[in-house]
C-alpha atoms as a PDB file:
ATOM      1  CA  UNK A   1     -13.578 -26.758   4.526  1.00  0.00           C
ATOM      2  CA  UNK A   2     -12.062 -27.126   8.007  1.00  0.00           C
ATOM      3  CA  UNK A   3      -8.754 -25.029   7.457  1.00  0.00           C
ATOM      4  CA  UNK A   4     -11.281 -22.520   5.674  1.00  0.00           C
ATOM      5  CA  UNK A   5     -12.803 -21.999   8.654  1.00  0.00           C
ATOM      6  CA  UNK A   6      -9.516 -21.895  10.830  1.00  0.00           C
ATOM      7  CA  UNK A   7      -7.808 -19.305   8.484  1.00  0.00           C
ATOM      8  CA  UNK A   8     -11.267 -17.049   8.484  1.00  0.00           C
ATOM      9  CA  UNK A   9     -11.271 -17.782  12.571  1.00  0.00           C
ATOM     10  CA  UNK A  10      -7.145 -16.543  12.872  1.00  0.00           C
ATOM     11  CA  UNK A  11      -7.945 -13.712  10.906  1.00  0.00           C
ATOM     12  CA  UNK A  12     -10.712 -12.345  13.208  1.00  0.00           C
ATOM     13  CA  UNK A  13      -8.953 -12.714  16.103  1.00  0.00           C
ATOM     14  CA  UNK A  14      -5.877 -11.258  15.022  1.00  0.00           C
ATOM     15  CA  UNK A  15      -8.125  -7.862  13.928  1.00  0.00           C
ATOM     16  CA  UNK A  16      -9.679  -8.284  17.720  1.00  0.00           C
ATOM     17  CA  UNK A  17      -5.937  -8.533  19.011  1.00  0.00           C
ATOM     18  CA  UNK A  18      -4.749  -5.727  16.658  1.00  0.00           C
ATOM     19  CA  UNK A  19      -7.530  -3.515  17.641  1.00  0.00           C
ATOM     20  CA  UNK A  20      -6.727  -3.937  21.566  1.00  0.00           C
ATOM     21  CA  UNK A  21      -3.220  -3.280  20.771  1.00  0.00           C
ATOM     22  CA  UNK A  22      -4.032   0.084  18.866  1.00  0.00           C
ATOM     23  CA  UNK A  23      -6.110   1.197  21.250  1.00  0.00           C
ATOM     24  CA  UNK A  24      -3.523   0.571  24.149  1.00  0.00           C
ATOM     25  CA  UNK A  25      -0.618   2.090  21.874  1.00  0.00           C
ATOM     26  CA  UNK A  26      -2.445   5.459  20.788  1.00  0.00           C
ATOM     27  CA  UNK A  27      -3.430   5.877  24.801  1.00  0.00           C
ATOM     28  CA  UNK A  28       0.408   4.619  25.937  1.00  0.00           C
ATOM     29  CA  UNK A  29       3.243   2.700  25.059  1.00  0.00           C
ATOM     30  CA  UNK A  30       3.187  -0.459  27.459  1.00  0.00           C
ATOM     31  CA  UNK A  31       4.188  -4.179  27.763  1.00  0.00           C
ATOM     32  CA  UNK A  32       0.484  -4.637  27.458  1.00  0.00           C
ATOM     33  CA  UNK A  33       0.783  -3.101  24.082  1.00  0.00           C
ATOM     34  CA  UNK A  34       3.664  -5.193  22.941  1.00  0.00           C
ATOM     35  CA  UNK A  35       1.790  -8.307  24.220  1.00  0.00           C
ATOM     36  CA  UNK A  36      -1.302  -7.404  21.918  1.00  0.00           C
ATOM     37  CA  UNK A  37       0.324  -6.792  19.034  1.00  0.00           C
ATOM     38  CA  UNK A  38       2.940  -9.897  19.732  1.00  0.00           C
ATOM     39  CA  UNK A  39      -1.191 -11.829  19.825  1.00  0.00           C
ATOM     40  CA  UNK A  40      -2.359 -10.637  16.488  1.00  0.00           C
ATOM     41  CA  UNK A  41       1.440 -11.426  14.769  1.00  0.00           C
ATOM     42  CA  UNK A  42       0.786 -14.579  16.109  1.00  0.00           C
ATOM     43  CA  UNK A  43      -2.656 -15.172  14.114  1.00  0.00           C
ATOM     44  CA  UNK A  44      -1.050 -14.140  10.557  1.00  0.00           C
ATOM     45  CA  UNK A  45       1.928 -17.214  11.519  1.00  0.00           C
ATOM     46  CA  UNK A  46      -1.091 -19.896  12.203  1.00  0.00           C
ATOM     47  CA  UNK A  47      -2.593 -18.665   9.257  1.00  0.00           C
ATOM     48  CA  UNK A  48       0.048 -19.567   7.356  1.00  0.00           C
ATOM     49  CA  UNK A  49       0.964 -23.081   9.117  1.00  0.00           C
ATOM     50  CA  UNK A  50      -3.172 -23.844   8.407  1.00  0.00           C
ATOM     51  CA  UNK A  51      -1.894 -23.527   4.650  1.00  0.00           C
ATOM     52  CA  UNK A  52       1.642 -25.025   5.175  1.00  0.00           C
ATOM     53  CA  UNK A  53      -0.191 -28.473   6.582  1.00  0.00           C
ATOM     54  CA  UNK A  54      -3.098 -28.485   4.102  1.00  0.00           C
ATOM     55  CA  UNK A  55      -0.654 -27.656   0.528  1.00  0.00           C
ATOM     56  CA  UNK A  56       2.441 -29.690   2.107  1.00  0.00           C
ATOM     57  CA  UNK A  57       5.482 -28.963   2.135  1.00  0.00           C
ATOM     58  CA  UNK A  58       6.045 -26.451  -0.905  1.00  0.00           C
ATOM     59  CA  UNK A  59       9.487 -23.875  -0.761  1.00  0.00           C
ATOM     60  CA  UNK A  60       7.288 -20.845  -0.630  1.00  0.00           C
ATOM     61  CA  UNK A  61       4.959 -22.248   2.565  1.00  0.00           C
ATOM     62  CA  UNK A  62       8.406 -23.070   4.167  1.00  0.00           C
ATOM     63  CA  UNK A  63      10.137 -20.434   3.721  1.00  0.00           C
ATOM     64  CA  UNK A  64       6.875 -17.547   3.827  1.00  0.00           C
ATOM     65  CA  UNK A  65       6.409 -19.209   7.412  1.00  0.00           C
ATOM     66  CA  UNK A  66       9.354 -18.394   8.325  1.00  0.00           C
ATOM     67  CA  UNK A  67       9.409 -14.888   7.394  1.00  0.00           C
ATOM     68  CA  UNK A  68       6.430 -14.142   8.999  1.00  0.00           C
ATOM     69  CA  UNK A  69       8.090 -15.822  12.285  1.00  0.00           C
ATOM     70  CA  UNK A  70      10.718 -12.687  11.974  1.00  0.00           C
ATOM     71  CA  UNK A  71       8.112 -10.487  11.444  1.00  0.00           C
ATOM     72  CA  UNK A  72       6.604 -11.605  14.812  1.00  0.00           C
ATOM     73  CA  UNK A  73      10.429 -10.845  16.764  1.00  0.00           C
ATOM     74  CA  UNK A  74      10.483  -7.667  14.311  1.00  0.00           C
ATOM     75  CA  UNK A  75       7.335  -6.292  16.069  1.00  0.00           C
ATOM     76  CA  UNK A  76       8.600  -7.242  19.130  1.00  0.00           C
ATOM     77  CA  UNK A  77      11.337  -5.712  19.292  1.00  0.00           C
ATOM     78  CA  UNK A  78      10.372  -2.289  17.368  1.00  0.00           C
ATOM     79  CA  UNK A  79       7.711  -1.883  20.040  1.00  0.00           C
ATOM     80  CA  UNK A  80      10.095  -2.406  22.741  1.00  0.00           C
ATOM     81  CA  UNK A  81      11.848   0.381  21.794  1.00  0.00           C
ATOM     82  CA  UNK A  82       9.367   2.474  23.250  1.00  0.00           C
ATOM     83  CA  UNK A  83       9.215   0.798  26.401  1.00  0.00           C
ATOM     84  CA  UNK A  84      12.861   0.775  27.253  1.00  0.00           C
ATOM     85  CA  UNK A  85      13.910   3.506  25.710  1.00  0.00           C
ATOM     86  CA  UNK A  86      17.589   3.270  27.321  1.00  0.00           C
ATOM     87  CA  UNK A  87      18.481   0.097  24.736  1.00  0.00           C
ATOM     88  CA  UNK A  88      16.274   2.203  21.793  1.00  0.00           C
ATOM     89  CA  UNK A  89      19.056   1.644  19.342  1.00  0.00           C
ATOM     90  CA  UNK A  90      19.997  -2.181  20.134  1.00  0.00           C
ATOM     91  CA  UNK A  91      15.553  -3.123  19.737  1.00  0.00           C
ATOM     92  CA  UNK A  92      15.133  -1.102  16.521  1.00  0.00           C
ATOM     93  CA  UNK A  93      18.523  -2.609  14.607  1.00  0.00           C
ATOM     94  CA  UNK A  94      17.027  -5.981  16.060  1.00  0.00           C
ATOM     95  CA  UNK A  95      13.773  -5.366  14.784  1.00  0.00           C
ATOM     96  CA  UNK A  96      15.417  -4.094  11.223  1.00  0.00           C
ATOM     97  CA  UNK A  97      17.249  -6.934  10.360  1.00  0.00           C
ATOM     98  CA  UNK A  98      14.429  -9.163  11.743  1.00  0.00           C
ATOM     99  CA  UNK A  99      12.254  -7.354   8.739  1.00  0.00           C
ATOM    100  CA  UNK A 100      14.891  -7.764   6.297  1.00  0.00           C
ATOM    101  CA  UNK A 101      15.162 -11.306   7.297  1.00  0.00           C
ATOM    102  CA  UNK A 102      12.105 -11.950   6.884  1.00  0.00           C
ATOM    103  CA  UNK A 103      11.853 -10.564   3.369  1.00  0.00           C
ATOM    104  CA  UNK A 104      15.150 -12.326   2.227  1.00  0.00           C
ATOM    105  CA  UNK A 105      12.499 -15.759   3.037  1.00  0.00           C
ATOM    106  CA  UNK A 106       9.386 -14.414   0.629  1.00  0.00           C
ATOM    107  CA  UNK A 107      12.327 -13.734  -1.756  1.00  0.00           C
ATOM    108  CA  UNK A 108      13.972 -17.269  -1.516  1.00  0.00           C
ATOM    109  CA  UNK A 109      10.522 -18.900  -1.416  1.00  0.00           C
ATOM    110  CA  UNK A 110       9.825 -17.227  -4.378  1.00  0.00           C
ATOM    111  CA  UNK A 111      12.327 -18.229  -6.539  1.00  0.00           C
ATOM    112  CA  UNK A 112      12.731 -21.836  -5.245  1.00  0.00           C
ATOM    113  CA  UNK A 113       8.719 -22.192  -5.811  1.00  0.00           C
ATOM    114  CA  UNK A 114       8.428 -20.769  -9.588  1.00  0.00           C
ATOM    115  CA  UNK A 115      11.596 -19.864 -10.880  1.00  0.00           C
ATOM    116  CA  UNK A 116      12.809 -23.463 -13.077  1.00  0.00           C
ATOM    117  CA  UNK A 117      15.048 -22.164 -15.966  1.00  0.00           C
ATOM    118  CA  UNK A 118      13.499 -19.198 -17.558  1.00  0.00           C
ATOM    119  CA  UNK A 119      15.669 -15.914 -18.209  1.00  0.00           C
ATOM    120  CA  UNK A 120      17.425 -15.059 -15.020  1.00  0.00           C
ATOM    121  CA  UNK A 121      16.667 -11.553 -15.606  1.00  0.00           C
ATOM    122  CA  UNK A 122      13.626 -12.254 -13.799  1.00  0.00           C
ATOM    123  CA  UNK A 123      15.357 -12.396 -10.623  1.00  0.00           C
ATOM    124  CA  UNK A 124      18.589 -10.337 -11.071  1.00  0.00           C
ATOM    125  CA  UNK A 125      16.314  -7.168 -12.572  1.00  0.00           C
ATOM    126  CA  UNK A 126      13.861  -6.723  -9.328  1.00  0.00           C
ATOM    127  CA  UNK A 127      16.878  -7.146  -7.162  1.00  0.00           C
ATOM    128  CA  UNK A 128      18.666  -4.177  -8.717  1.00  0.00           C
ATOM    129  CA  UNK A 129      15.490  -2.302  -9.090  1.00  0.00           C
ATOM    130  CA  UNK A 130      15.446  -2.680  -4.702  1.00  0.00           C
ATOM    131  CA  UNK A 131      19.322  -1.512  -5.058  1.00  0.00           C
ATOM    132  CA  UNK A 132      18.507   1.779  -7.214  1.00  0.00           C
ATOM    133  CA  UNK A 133      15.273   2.235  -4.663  1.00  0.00           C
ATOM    134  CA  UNK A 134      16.581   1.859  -1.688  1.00  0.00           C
ATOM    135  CA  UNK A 135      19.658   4.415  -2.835  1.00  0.00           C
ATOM    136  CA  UNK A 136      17.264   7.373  -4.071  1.00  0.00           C
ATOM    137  CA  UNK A 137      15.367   6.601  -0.595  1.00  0.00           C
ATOM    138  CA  UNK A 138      18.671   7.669   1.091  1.00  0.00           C
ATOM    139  CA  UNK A 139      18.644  10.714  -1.075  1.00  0.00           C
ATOM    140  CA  UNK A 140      15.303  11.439  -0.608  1.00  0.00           C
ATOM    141  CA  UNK A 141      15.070  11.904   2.830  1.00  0.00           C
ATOM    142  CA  UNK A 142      16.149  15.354   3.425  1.00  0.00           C
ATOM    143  CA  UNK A 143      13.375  16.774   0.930  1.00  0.00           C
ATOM    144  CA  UNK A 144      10.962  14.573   2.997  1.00  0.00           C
ATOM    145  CA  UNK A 145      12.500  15.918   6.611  1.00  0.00           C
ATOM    146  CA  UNK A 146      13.361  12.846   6.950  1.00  0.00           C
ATOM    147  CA  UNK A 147      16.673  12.316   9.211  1.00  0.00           C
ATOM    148  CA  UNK A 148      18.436   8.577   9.274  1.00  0.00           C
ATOM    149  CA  UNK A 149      20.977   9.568  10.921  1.00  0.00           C
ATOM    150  CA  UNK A 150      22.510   6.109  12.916  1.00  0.00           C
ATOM    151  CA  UNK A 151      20.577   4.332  10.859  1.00  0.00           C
ATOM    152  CA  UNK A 152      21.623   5.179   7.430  1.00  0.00           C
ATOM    153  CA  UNK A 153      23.118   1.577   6.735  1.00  0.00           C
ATOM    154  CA  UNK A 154      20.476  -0.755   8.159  1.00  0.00           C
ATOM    155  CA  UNK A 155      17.740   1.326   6.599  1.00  0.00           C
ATOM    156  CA  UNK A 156      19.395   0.852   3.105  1.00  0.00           C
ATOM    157  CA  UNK A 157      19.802  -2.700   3.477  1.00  0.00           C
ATOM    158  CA  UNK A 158      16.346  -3.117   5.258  1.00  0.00           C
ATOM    159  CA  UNK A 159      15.143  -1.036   1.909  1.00  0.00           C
ATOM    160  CA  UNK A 160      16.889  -3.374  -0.413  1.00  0.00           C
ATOM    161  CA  UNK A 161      15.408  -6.597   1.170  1.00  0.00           C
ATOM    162  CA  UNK A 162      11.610  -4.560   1.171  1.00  0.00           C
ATOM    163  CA  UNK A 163      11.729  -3.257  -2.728  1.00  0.00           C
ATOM    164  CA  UNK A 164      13.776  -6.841  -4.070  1.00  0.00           C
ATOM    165  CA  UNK A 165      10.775  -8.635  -2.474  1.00  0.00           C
ATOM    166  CA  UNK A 166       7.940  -6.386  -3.902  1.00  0.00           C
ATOM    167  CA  UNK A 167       9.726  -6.365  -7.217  1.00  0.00           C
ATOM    168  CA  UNK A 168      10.458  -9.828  -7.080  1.00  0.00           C
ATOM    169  CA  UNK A 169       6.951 -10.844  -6.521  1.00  0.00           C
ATOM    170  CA  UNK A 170       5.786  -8.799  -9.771  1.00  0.00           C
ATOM    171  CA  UNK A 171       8.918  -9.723 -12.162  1.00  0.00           C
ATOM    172  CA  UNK A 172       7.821 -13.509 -11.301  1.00  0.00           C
ATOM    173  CA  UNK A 173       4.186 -12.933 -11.773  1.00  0.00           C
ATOM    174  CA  UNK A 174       5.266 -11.168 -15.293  1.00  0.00           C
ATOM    175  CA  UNK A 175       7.114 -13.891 -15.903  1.00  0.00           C
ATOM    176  CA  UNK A 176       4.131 -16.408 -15.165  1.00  0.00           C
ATOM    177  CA  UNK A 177       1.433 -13.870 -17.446  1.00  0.00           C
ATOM    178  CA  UNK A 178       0.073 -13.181 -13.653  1.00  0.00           C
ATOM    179  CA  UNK A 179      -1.471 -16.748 -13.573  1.00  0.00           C
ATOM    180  CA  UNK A 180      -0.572 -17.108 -10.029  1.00  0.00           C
ATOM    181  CA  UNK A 181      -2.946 -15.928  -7.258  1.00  0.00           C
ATOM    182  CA  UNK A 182       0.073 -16.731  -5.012  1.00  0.00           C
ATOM    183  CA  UNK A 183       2.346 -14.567  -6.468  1.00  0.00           C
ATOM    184  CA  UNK A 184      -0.732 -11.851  -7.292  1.00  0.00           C
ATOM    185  CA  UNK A 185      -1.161 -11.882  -3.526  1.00  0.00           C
ATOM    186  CA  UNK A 186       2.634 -11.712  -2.551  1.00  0.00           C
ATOM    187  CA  UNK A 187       2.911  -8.505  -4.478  1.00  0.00           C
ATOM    188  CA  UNK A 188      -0.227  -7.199  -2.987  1.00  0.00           C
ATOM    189  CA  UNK A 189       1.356  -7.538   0.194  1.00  0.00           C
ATOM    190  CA  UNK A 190       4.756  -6.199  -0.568  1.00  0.00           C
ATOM    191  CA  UNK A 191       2.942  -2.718  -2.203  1.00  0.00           C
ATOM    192  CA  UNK A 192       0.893  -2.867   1.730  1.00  0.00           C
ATOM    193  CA  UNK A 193       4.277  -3.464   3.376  1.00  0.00           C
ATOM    194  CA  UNK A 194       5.735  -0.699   1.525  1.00  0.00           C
ATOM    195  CA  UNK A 195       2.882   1.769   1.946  1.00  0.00           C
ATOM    196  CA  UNK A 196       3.190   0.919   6.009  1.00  0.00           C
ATOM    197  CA  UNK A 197       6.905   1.640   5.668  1.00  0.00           C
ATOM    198  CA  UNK A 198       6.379   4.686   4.207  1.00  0.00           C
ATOM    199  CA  UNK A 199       4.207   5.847   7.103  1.00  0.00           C
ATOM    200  CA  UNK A 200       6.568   4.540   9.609  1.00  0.00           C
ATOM    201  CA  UNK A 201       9.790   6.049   8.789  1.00  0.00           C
ATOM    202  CA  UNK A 202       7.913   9.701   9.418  1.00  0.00           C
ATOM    203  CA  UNK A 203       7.061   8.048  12.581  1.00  0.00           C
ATOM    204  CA  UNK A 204      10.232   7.025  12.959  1.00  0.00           C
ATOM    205  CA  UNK A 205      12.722   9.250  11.493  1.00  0.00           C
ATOM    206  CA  UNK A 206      10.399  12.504  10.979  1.00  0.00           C
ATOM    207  CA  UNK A 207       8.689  15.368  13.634  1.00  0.00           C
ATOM    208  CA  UNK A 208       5.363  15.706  14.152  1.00  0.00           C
ATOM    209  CA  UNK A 209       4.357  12.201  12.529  1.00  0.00           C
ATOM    210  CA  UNK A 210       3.668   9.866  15.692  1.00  0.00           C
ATOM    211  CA  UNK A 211      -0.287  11.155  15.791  1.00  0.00           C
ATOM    212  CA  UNK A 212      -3.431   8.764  15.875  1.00  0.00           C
ATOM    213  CA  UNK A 213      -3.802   8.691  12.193  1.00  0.00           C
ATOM    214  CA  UNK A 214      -0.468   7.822  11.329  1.00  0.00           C
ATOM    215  CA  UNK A 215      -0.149   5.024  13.857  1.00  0.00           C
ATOM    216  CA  UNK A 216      -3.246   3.437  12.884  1.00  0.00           C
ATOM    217  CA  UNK A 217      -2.769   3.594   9.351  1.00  0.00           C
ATOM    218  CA  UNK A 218       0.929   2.289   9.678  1.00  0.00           C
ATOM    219  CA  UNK A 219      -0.777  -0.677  11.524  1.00  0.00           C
ATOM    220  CA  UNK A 220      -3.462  -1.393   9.683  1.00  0.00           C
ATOM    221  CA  UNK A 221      -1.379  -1.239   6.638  1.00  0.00           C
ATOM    222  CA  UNK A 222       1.276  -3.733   8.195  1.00  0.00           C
ATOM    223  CA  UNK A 223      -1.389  -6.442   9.712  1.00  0.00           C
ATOM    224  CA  UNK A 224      -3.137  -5.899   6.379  1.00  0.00           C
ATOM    225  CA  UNK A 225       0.534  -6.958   4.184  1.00  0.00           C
ATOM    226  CA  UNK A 226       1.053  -9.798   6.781  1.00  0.00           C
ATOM    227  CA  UNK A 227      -2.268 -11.599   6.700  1.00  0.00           C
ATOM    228  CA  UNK A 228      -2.410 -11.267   2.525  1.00  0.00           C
ATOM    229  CA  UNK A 229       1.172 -12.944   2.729  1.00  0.00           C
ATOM    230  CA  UNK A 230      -0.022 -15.682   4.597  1.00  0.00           C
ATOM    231  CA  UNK A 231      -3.017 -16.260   2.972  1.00  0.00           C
ATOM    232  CA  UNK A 232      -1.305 -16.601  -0.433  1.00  0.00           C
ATOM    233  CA  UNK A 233       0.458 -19.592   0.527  1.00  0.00           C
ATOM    234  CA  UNK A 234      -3.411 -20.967   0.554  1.00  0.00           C
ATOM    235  CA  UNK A 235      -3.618 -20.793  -3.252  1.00  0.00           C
ATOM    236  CA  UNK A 236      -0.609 -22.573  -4.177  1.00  0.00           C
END
């Protein structure tokens, strides 16, 4: 009952920290900012060590905690773009590959936790599903207004590493007849992740897409993929 009540605890006060740090990002980019949101990353981490120390040691708790660790330095360092904008490009490669990091763990946790034999089409099809994806979101991006340009490479990787881990999540849960909540829940939080990278790379690499709406719903979206992540390790 205890970690029950520490994971329900971790989860308010990450929404308290994530609603300080929206309201200090929509009024200005600051330190302050980064410091909030660096707060509420924080809480989705403890969630997960609450389940990491209550289900033991499994692969997926391991390596999930970890991932969300690089998600912490990835928000770090994509916020501190903004604040020193004269090392822009050196913070948001950092905070890339810190993402795609990150992923590359769910997707190793994933397969050491519930792949043991089966066809290994169930791993080898998702991956090349995030190839094909990440490709045709290259293409895309002029018929979106979208311009990568500098970041054409670690975009496509970062892609690859975001779709493998969604489809991952559901080839594995396919594979189990969806009779894992974990693996329910991981996917949940890869479709949240992708919806919040969607609205980011208008923010990012778009005009006109850095209002209210779309950094609060890139946010929410995020904290919302993060926290399901980590909770999932809870129903191992």
């Amino acid at each position: 009952m205890l970690p029950l009540i520490l994971i329900i605890i971790f989860i308010c006060l990450g929404a308290v920290n994530l609603v300080f740090f929206l309201r200090e990002k929509v009024k200005n980019y600051s330190v302050k900012a980064v410091m909030f949101k660096a707060i509420a990353s924080l809480f989705f981490v403890a969630v997960a060590a609450v389940s990491l120390y209550v289900k033991g040691h499994h692969a997926l708790a391991i390596f999930v905690t970890l991932g969300l660790f690089s998600g912490v330095l990835g928000d770090i360092w994509l916020d501190f773009k903004y604040v020193f904008k004269e090392h822009e490009v050196v913070f948001t490669y950092a905070g890339f590959i810190a993402f795609a990091l990150g992923h590359a763990c769910y997707i190793t946790g994933m397969f050491l936790e519930f792949f043991n034999g089966q066809s290994p089409l169930y791993i080898i099809l998702p991956l090349v599903g995030g190839l094909l994806i990440s490709v045709l979101n290259l293409f895309i991006a002029k018929p979106m207004k979208l311009d990568y340009s500098g970041y054409k490479l670690i975009s496509f990787i970062y892609g690859f590493f975001l779709f493998g881990m969604t489809l991952t999540a559901l080839s594995l849960s396919i594979m189990m007849s969806f009779n894992s909540t974990t693996l329910i829940m991981m996917f949940s939080g890869g479709l949240l992740f992708t919806i919040s990278d969607l609205i980011l790379s208008g923010t990012y690499f778009g005009q006109g897409k850095e209002r209210p709406v779309d950094i609060i719903t890139n946010t929410v979206t995020y904290y919302a993929a993060q926290f399901v992540i980590a909770l999932a390790l809870f129903f191992i």
